[in-house]
Protein backbone atom coordinates (compact mmCIF):
# COMPACT_ATOMS: atom_id res chain seq x y z
CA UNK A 1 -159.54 9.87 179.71
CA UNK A 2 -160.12 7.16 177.04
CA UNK A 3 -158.07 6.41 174.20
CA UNK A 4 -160.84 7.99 171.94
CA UNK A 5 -161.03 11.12 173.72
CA UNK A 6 -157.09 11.53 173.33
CA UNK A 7 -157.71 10.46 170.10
CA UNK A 8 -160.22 13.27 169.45
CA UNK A 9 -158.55 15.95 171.94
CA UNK A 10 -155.20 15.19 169.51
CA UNK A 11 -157.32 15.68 166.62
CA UNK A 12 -158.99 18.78 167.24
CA UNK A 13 -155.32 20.09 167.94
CA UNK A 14 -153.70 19.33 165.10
CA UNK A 15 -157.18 20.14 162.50
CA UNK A 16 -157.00 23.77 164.77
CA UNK A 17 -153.40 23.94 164.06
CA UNK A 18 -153.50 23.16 160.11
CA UNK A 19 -156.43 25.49 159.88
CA UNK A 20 -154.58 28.55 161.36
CA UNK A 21 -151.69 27.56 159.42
CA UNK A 22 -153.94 27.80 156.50
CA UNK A 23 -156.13 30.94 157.62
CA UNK A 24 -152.49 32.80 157.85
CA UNK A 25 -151.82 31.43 154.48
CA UNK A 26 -155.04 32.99 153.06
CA UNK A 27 -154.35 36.55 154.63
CA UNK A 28 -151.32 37.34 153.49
CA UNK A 29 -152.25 36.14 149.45
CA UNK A 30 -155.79 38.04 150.22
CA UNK A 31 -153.44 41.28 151.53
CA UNK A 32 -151.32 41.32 148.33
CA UNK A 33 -154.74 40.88 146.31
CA UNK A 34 -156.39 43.20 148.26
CA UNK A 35 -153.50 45.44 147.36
CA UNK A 36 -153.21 44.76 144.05
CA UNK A 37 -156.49 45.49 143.38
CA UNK A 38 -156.36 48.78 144.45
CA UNK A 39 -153.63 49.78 142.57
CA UNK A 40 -155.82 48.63 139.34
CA UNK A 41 -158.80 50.32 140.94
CA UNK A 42 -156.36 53.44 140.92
CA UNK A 43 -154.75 53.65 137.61
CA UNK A 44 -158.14 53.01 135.84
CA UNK A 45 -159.76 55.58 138.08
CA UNK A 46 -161.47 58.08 135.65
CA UNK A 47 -160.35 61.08 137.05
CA UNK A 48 -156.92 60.13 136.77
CA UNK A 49 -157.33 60.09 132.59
CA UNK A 50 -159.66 63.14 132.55
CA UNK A 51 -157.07 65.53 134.60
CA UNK A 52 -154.48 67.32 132.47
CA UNK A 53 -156.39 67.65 128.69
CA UNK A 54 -154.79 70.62 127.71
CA UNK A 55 -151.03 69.38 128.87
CA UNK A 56 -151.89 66.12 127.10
CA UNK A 57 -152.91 68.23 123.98
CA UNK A 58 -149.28 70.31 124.33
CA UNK A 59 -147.49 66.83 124.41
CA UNK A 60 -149.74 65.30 121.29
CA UNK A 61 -148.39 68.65 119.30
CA UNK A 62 -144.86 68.67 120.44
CA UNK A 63 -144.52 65.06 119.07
CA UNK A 64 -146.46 65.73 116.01
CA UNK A 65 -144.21 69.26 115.54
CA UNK A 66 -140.73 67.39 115.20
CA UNK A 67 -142.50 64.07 113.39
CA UNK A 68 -143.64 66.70 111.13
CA UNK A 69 -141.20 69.41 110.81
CA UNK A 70 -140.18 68.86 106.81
CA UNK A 71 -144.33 69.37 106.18
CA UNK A 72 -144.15 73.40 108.19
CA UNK A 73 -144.01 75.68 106.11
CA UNK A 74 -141.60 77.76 105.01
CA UNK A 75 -143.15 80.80 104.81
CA UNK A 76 -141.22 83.72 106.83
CA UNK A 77 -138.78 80.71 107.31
CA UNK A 78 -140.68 79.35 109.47
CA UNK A 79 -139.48 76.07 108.65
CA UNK A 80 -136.19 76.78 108.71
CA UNK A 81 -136.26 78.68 112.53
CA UNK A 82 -138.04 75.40 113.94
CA UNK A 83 -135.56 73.03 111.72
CA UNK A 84 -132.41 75.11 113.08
CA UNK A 85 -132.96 74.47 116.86
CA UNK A 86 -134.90 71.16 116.41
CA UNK A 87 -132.85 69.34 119.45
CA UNK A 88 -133.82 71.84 122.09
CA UNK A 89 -137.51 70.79 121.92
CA UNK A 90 -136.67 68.31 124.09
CA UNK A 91 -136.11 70.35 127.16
CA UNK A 92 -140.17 70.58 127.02
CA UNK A 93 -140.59 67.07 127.70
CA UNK A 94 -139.20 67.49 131.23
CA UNK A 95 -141.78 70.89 131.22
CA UNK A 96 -144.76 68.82 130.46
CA UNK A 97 -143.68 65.63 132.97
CA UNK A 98 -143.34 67.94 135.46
CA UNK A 99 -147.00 69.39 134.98
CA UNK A 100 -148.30 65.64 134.61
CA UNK A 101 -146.76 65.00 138.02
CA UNK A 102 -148.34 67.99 139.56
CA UNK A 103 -151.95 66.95 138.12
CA UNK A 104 -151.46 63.62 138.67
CA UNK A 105 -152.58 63.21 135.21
CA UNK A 106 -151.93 59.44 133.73
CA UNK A 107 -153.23 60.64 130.26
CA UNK A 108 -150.42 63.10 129.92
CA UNK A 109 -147.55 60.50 131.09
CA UNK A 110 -148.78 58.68 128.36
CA UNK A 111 -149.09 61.73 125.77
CA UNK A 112 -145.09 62.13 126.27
CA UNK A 113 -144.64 58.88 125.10
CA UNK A 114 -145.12 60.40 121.46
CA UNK A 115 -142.38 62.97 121.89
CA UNK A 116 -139.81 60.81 123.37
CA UNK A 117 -139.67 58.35 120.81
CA UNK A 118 -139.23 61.20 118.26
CA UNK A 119 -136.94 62.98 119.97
CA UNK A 120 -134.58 60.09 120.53
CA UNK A 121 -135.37 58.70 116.96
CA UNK A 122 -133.79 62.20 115.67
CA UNK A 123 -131.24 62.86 118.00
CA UNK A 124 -130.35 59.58 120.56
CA UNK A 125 -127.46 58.87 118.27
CA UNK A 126 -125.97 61.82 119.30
CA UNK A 127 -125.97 61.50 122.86
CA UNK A 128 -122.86 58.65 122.96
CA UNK A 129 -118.88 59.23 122.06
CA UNK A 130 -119.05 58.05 118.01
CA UNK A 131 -115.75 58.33 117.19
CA UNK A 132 -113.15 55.66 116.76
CA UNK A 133 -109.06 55.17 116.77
CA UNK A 134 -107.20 55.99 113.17
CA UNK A 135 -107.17 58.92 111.24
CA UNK A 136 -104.81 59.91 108.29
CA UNK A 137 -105.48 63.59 108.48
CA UNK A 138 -106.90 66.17 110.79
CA UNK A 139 -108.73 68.84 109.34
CA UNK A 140 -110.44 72.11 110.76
CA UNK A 141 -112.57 75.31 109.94
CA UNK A 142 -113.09 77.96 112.07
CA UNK A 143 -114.95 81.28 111.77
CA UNK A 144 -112.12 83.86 112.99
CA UNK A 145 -115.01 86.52 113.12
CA UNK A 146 -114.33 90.22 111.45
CA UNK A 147 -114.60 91.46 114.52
CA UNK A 148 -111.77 89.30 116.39
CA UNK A 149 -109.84 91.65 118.70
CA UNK A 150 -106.91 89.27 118.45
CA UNK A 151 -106.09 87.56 115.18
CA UNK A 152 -102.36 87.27 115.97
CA UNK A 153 -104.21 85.05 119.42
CA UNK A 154 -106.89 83.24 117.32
CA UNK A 155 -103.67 82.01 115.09
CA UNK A 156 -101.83 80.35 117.85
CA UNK A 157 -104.75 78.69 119.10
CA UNK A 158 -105.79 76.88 115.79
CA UNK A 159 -101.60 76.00 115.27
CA UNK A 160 -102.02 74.30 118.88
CA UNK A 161 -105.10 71.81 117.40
CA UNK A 162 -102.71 69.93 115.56
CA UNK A 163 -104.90 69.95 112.01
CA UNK A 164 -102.86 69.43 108.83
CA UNK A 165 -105.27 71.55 106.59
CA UNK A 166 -107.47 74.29 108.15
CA UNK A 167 -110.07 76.65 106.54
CA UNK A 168 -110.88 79.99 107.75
CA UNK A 169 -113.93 82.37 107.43
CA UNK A 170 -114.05 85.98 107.77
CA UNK A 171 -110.63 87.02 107.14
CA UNK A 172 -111.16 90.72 106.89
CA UNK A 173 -108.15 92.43 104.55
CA UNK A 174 -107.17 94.26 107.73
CA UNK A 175 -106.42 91.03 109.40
CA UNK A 176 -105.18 88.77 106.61
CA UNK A 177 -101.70 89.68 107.10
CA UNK A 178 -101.66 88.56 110.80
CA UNK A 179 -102.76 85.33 110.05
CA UNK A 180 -100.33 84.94 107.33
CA UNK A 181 -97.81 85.38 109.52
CA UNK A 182 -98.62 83.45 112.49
CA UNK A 183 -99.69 80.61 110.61
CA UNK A 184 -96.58 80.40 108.51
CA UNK A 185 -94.16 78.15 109.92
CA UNK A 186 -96.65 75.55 110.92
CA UNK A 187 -98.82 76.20 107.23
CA UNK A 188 -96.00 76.78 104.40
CA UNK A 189 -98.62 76.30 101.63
CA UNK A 190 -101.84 78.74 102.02
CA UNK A 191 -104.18 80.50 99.93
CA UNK A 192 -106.88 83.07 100.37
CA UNK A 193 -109.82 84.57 97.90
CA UNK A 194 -112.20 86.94 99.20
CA UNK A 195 -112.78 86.58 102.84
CA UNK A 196 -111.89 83.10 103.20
CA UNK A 197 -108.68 81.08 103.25
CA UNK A 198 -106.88 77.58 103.76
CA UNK A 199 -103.74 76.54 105.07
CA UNK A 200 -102.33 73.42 104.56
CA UNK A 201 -98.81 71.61 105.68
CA UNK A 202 -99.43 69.94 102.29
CA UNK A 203 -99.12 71.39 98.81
CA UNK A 204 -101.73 72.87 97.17
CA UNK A 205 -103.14 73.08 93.70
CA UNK A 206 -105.59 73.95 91.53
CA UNK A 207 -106.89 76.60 93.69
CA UNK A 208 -110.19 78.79 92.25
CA UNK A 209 -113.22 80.60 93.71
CA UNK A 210 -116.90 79.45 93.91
CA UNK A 211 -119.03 81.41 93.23
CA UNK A 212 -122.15 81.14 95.23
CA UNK A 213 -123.90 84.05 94.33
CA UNK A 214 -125.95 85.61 91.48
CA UNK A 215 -123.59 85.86 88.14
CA UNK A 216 -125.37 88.90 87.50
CA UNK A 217 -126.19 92.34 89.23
CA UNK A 218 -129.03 93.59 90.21
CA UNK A 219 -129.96 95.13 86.82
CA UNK A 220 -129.01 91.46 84.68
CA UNK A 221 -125.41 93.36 84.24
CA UNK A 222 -122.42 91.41 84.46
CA UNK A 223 -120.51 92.14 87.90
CA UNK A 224 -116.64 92.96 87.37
CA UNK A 225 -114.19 89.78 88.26
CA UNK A 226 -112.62 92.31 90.89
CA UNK A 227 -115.59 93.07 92.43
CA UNK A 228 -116.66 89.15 92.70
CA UNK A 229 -113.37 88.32 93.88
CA UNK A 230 -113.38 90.39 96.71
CA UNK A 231 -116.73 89.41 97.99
CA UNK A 232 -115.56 85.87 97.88
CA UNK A 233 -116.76 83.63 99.96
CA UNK A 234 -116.16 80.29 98.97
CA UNK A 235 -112.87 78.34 97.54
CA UNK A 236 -111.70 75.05 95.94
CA UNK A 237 -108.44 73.71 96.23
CA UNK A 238 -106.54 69.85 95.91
CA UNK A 239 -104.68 69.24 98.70
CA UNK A 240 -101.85 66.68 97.73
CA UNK A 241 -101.45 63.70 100.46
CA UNK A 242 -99.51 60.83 100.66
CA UNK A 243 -102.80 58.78 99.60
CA UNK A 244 -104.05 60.54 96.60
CA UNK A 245 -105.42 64.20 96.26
CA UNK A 246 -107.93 65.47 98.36
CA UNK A 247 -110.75 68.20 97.12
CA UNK A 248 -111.34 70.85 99.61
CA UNK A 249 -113.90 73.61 99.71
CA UNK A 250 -113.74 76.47 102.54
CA UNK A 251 -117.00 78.27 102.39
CA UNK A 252 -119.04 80.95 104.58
CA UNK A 253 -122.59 81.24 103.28
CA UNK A 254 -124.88 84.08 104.04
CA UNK A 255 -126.07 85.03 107.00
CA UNK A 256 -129.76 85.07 108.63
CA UNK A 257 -131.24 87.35 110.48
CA UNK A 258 -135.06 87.41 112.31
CA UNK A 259 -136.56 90.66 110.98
CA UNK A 260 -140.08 91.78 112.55
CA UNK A 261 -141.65 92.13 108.47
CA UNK A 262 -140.03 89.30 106.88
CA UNK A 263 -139.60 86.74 110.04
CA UNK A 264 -136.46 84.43 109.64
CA UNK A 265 -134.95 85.85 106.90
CA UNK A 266 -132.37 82.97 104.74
CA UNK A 267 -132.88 83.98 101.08
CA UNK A 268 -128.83 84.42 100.83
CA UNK A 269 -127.92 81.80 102.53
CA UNK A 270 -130.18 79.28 100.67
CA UNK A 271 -129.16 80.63 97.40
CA UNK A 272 -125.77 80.25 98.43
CA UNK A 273 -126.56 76.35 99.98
CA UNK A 274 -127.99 75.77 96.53
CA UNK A 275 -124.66 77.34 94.86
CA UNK A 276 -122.26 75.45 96.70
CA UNK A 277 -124.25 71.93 96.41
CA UNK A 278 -124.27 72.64 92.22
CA UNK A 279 -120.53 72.73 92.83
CA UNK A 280 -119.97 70.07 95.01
CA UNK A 281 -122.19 67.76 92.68
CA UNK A 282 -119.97 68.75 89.58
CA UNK A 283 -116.38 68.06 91.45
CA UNK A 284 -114.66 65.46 89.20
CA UNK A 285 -112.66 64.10 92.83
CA UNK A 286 -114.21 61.43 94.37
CA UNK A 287 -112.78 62.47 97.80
CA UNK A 288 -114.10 65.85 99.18
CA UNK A 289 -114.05 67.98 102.69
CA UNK A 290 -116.17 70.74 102.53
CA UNK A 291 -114.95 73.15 105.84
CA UNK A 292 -117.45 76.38 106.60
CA UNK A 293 -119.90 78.28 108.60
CA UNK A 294 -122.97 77.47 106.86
CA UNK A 295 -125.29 79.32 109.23
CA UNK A 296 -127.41 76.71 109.77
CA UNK A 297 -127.89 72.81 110.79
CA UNK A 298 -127.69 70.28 109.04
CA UNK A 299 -131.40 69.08 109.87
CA UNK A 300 -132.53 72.36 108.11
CA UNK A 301 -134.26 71.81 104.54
CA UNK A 302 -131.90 74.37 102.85
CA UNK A 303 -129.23 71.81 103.03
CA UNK A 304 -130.75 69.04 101.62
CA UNK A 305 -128.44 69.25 98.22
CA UNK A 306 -125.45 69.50 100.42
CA UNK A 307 -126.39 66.43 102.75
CA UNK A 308 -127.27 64.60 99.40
CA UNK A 309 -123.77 64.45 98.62
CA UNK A 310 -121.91 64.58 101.65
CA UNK A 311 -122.06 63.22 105.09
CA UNK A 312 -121.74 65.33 108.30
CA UNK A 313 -118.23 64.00 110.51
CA UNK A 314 -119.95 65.37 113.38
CA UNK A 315 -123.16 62.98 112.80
CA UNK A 316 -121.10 59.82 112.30
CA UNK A 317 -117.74 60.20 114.32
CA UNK A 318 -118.56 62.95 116.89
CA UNK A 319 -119.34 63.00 120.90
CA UNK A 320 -122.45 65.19 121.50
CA UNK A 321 -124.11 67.54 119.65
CA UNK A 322 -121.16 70.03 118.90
CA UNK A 323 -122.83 73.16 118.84
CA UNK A 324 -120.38 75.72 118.22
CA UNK A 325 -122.49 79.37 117.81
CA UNK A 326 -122.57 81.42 119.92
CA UNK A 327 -119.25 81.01 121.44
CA UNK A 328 -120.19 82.37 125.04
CA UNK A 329 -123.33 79.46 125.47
CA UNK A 330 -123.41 77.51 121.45
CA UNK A 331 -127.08 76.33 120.97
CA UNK A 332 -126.57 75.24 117.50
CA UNK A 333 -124.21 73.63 115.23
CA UNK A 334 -123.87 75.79 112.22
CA UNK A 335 -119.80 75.29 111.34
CA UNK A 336 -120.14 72.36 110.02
CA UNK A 337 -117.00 69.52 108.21
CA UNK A 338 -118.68 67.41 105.22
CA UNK A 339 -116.99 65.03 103.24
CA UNK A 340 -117.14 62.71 100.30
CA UNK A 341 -115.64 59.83 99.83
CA UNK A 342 -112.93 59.36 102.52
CA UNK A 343 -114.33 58.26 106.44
CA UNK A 344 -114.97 59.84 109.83
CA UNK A 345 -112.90 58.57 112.32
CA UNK A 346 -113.79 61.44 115.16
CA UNK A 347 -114.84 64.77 115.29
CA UNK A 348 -114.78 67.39 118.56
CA UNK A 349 -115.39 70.83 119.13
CA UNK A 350 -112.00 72.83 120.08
CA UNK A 351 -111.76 75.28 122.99
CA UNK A 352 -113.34 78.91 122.19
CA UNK A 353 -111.18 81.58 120.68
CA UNK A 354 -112.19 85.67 120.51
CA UNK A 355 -114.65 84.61 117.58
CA UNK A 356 -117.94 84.19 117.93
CA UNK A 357 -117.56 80.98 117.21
CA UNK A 358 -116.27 78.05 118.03
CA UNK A 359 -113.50 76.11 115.82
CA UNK A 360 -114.25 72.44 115.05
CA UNK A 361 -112.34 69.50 113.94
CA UNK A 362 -112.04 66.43 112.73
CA UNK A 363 -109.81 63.24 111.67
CA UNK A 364 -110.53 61.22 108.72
CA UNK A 365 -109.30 58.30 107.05
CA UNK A 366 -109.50 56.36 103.64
């Protein structure tokens, strides 16, 4: 063999090798194109958009209900049942995911992205621990419930949180000297008007009711002091501390109820939201810790005089949610600590009691 034809041979060899170095080269980028492409080919399909209209719809309107949910109206208290359990329409984003899944629906995965954002806008502070070290004073309210089978129990319990001054709700005159008792030694200053009380390890003064109904009767008459007295259901008092006094209100507004005529009925408990803000906004103290079962949320509209002038503990210092009614399974937070003036430093949710409720508490500082 000549020197060319080695030459040549050893040519052909090595332009064979580099071109099935390069061919390999090209089928493995052409493979990932190849794949790429038809991953583009399958999320722009068009029956992968079209599939799902009506679960895409359902998301749209979730999204838009809790954007929206100051503009529902109010009729029937409409508002006020959507406002009330506004947190739990979350658990339908899961619902609708699930049905995108099913139809394989890329227009609905996309519809959710409206009611996410809301949702966690509203309530994604709330999913974290917010409270902090510190504290000068632990406070608590609890609803003891009229029908407690065991006030003397209920007692104990709220003497085991630990809270300096503590407000209580429904104390029924049949009951009122069990609690006296129990909560004695630990509380050596108390007071109680109506059906609600506070105890306090510190002194109290300057202790009068609120009144957050009507002054008048049906009939425009004047109702008796007795009679107002004993219907009672909200209190001021100071509370003297070691770092200036301290305004407390205990207060249990009226209930609601969902009647088949009138829908969610609140027309007491508004008027006495309304009441209790008028008060609030008058008290000459700049420091101020409203304790009560309010029978509602905070994100309800009734409140809105109320949250004008005082900030929720729970909100700012708590760890979750906090619901505390009903006791057995609590879906909403309606006992609710406010305060003016002095700052959250946590706020929890104590263990459950023979109440239908559950107690809360909270420490705050200056």
């Amino acid at each position: 063999m000549t020197r060319t034809e080695v030459d040549t041979a050893e040519t052909g060899q090595g332009g064979a090798g580099r071109q099935g170095g390069a061919g390999q080269g090209d089928t493995g980028s052409g493979t990932w194109r190849a794949g790429l492409r038809r991953v583009f080919r399958g999320v722009f399909r068009p029956g992968l958009w079209k599939r799902g209209p009506v679960l895409a719809a359902l998301a749209l309107l979730l999204g838009l209900l809790m954007l929206l949910h100051a503009e529902i109206t109010d009729y029937g208290g409409l508002g006020s049942l959507v406002e009330t359990f506004l947190p739990w329409f979350g658990l339908f984003v899961p619902v609708l995911l699930a049905g995108a899944v099913w139809r394989r629906s890329a227009s609905v995965v996309v519809a959710l992205l409206l009611p996410v954002t809301v949702w966690l806008s509203l309530f994604g502070g709330l999913l974290g621990d917010r409270s902090h070290s510190g504290g000068d004073l632990v406070v608590a309210g609890h609803n003891v419930g009229a029908d407690n089978p065991d006030p003397a129990g209920t007692a104990r319990d709220l003497v085991a949180s630990g809270a300096d001054v503590l407000g209580l709700e429904e104390v029924t005159p049949q009951a009122r000297p069990v609690y006296e008792k129990a909560l004695a030694r630990a509380y050596p200053y108390h007071t109680v008007l109506g059906t609600v009380g506070l105890w306090s390890r510190l002194p109290l003064s300057d202790v009068r009711p609120v009144d957050t109904e009507m002054d008048a009767g049906p009939l425009g008459e004047a109702k008796p002091a007795a009679v107002k007295l004993s219907y009672n259901r909200a209190l001021r008092a100071t509370v003297a501390t070691s770092r200036g006094p301290l305004a407390v209100y205990v207060a249990h507004l009226g209930s609601v109820r969902v009647m088949p005529r009138m829908g969610f009925w609140t027309d007491s408990r508004d008027r006495n939201a309304k009441a209790l803000a008028k008060a609030v906004a008058a008290e000459a103290n700049g420091r101020v810790v409203l304790l009560g079962d309010l029978n509602g949320t905070t994100d309800d509209r009734a409140f809105a005089g109320l949250i004008s002038r005082l900030r929720s503990v729970q909100d700012e210092a708590g760890d979750g949610f906090g619901f505390t009614w009903p006791a057995e399974f609590p879906v909403a937070r309606i006992d609710q600590i406010l305060v003016r003036g002095v700052e959250p430093a946590s706020s929890w949710v104590l263990p459950a009691t023979d109440s239908d409720h559950r107690p809360v508490a909270a420490g705050i500082s200056w």
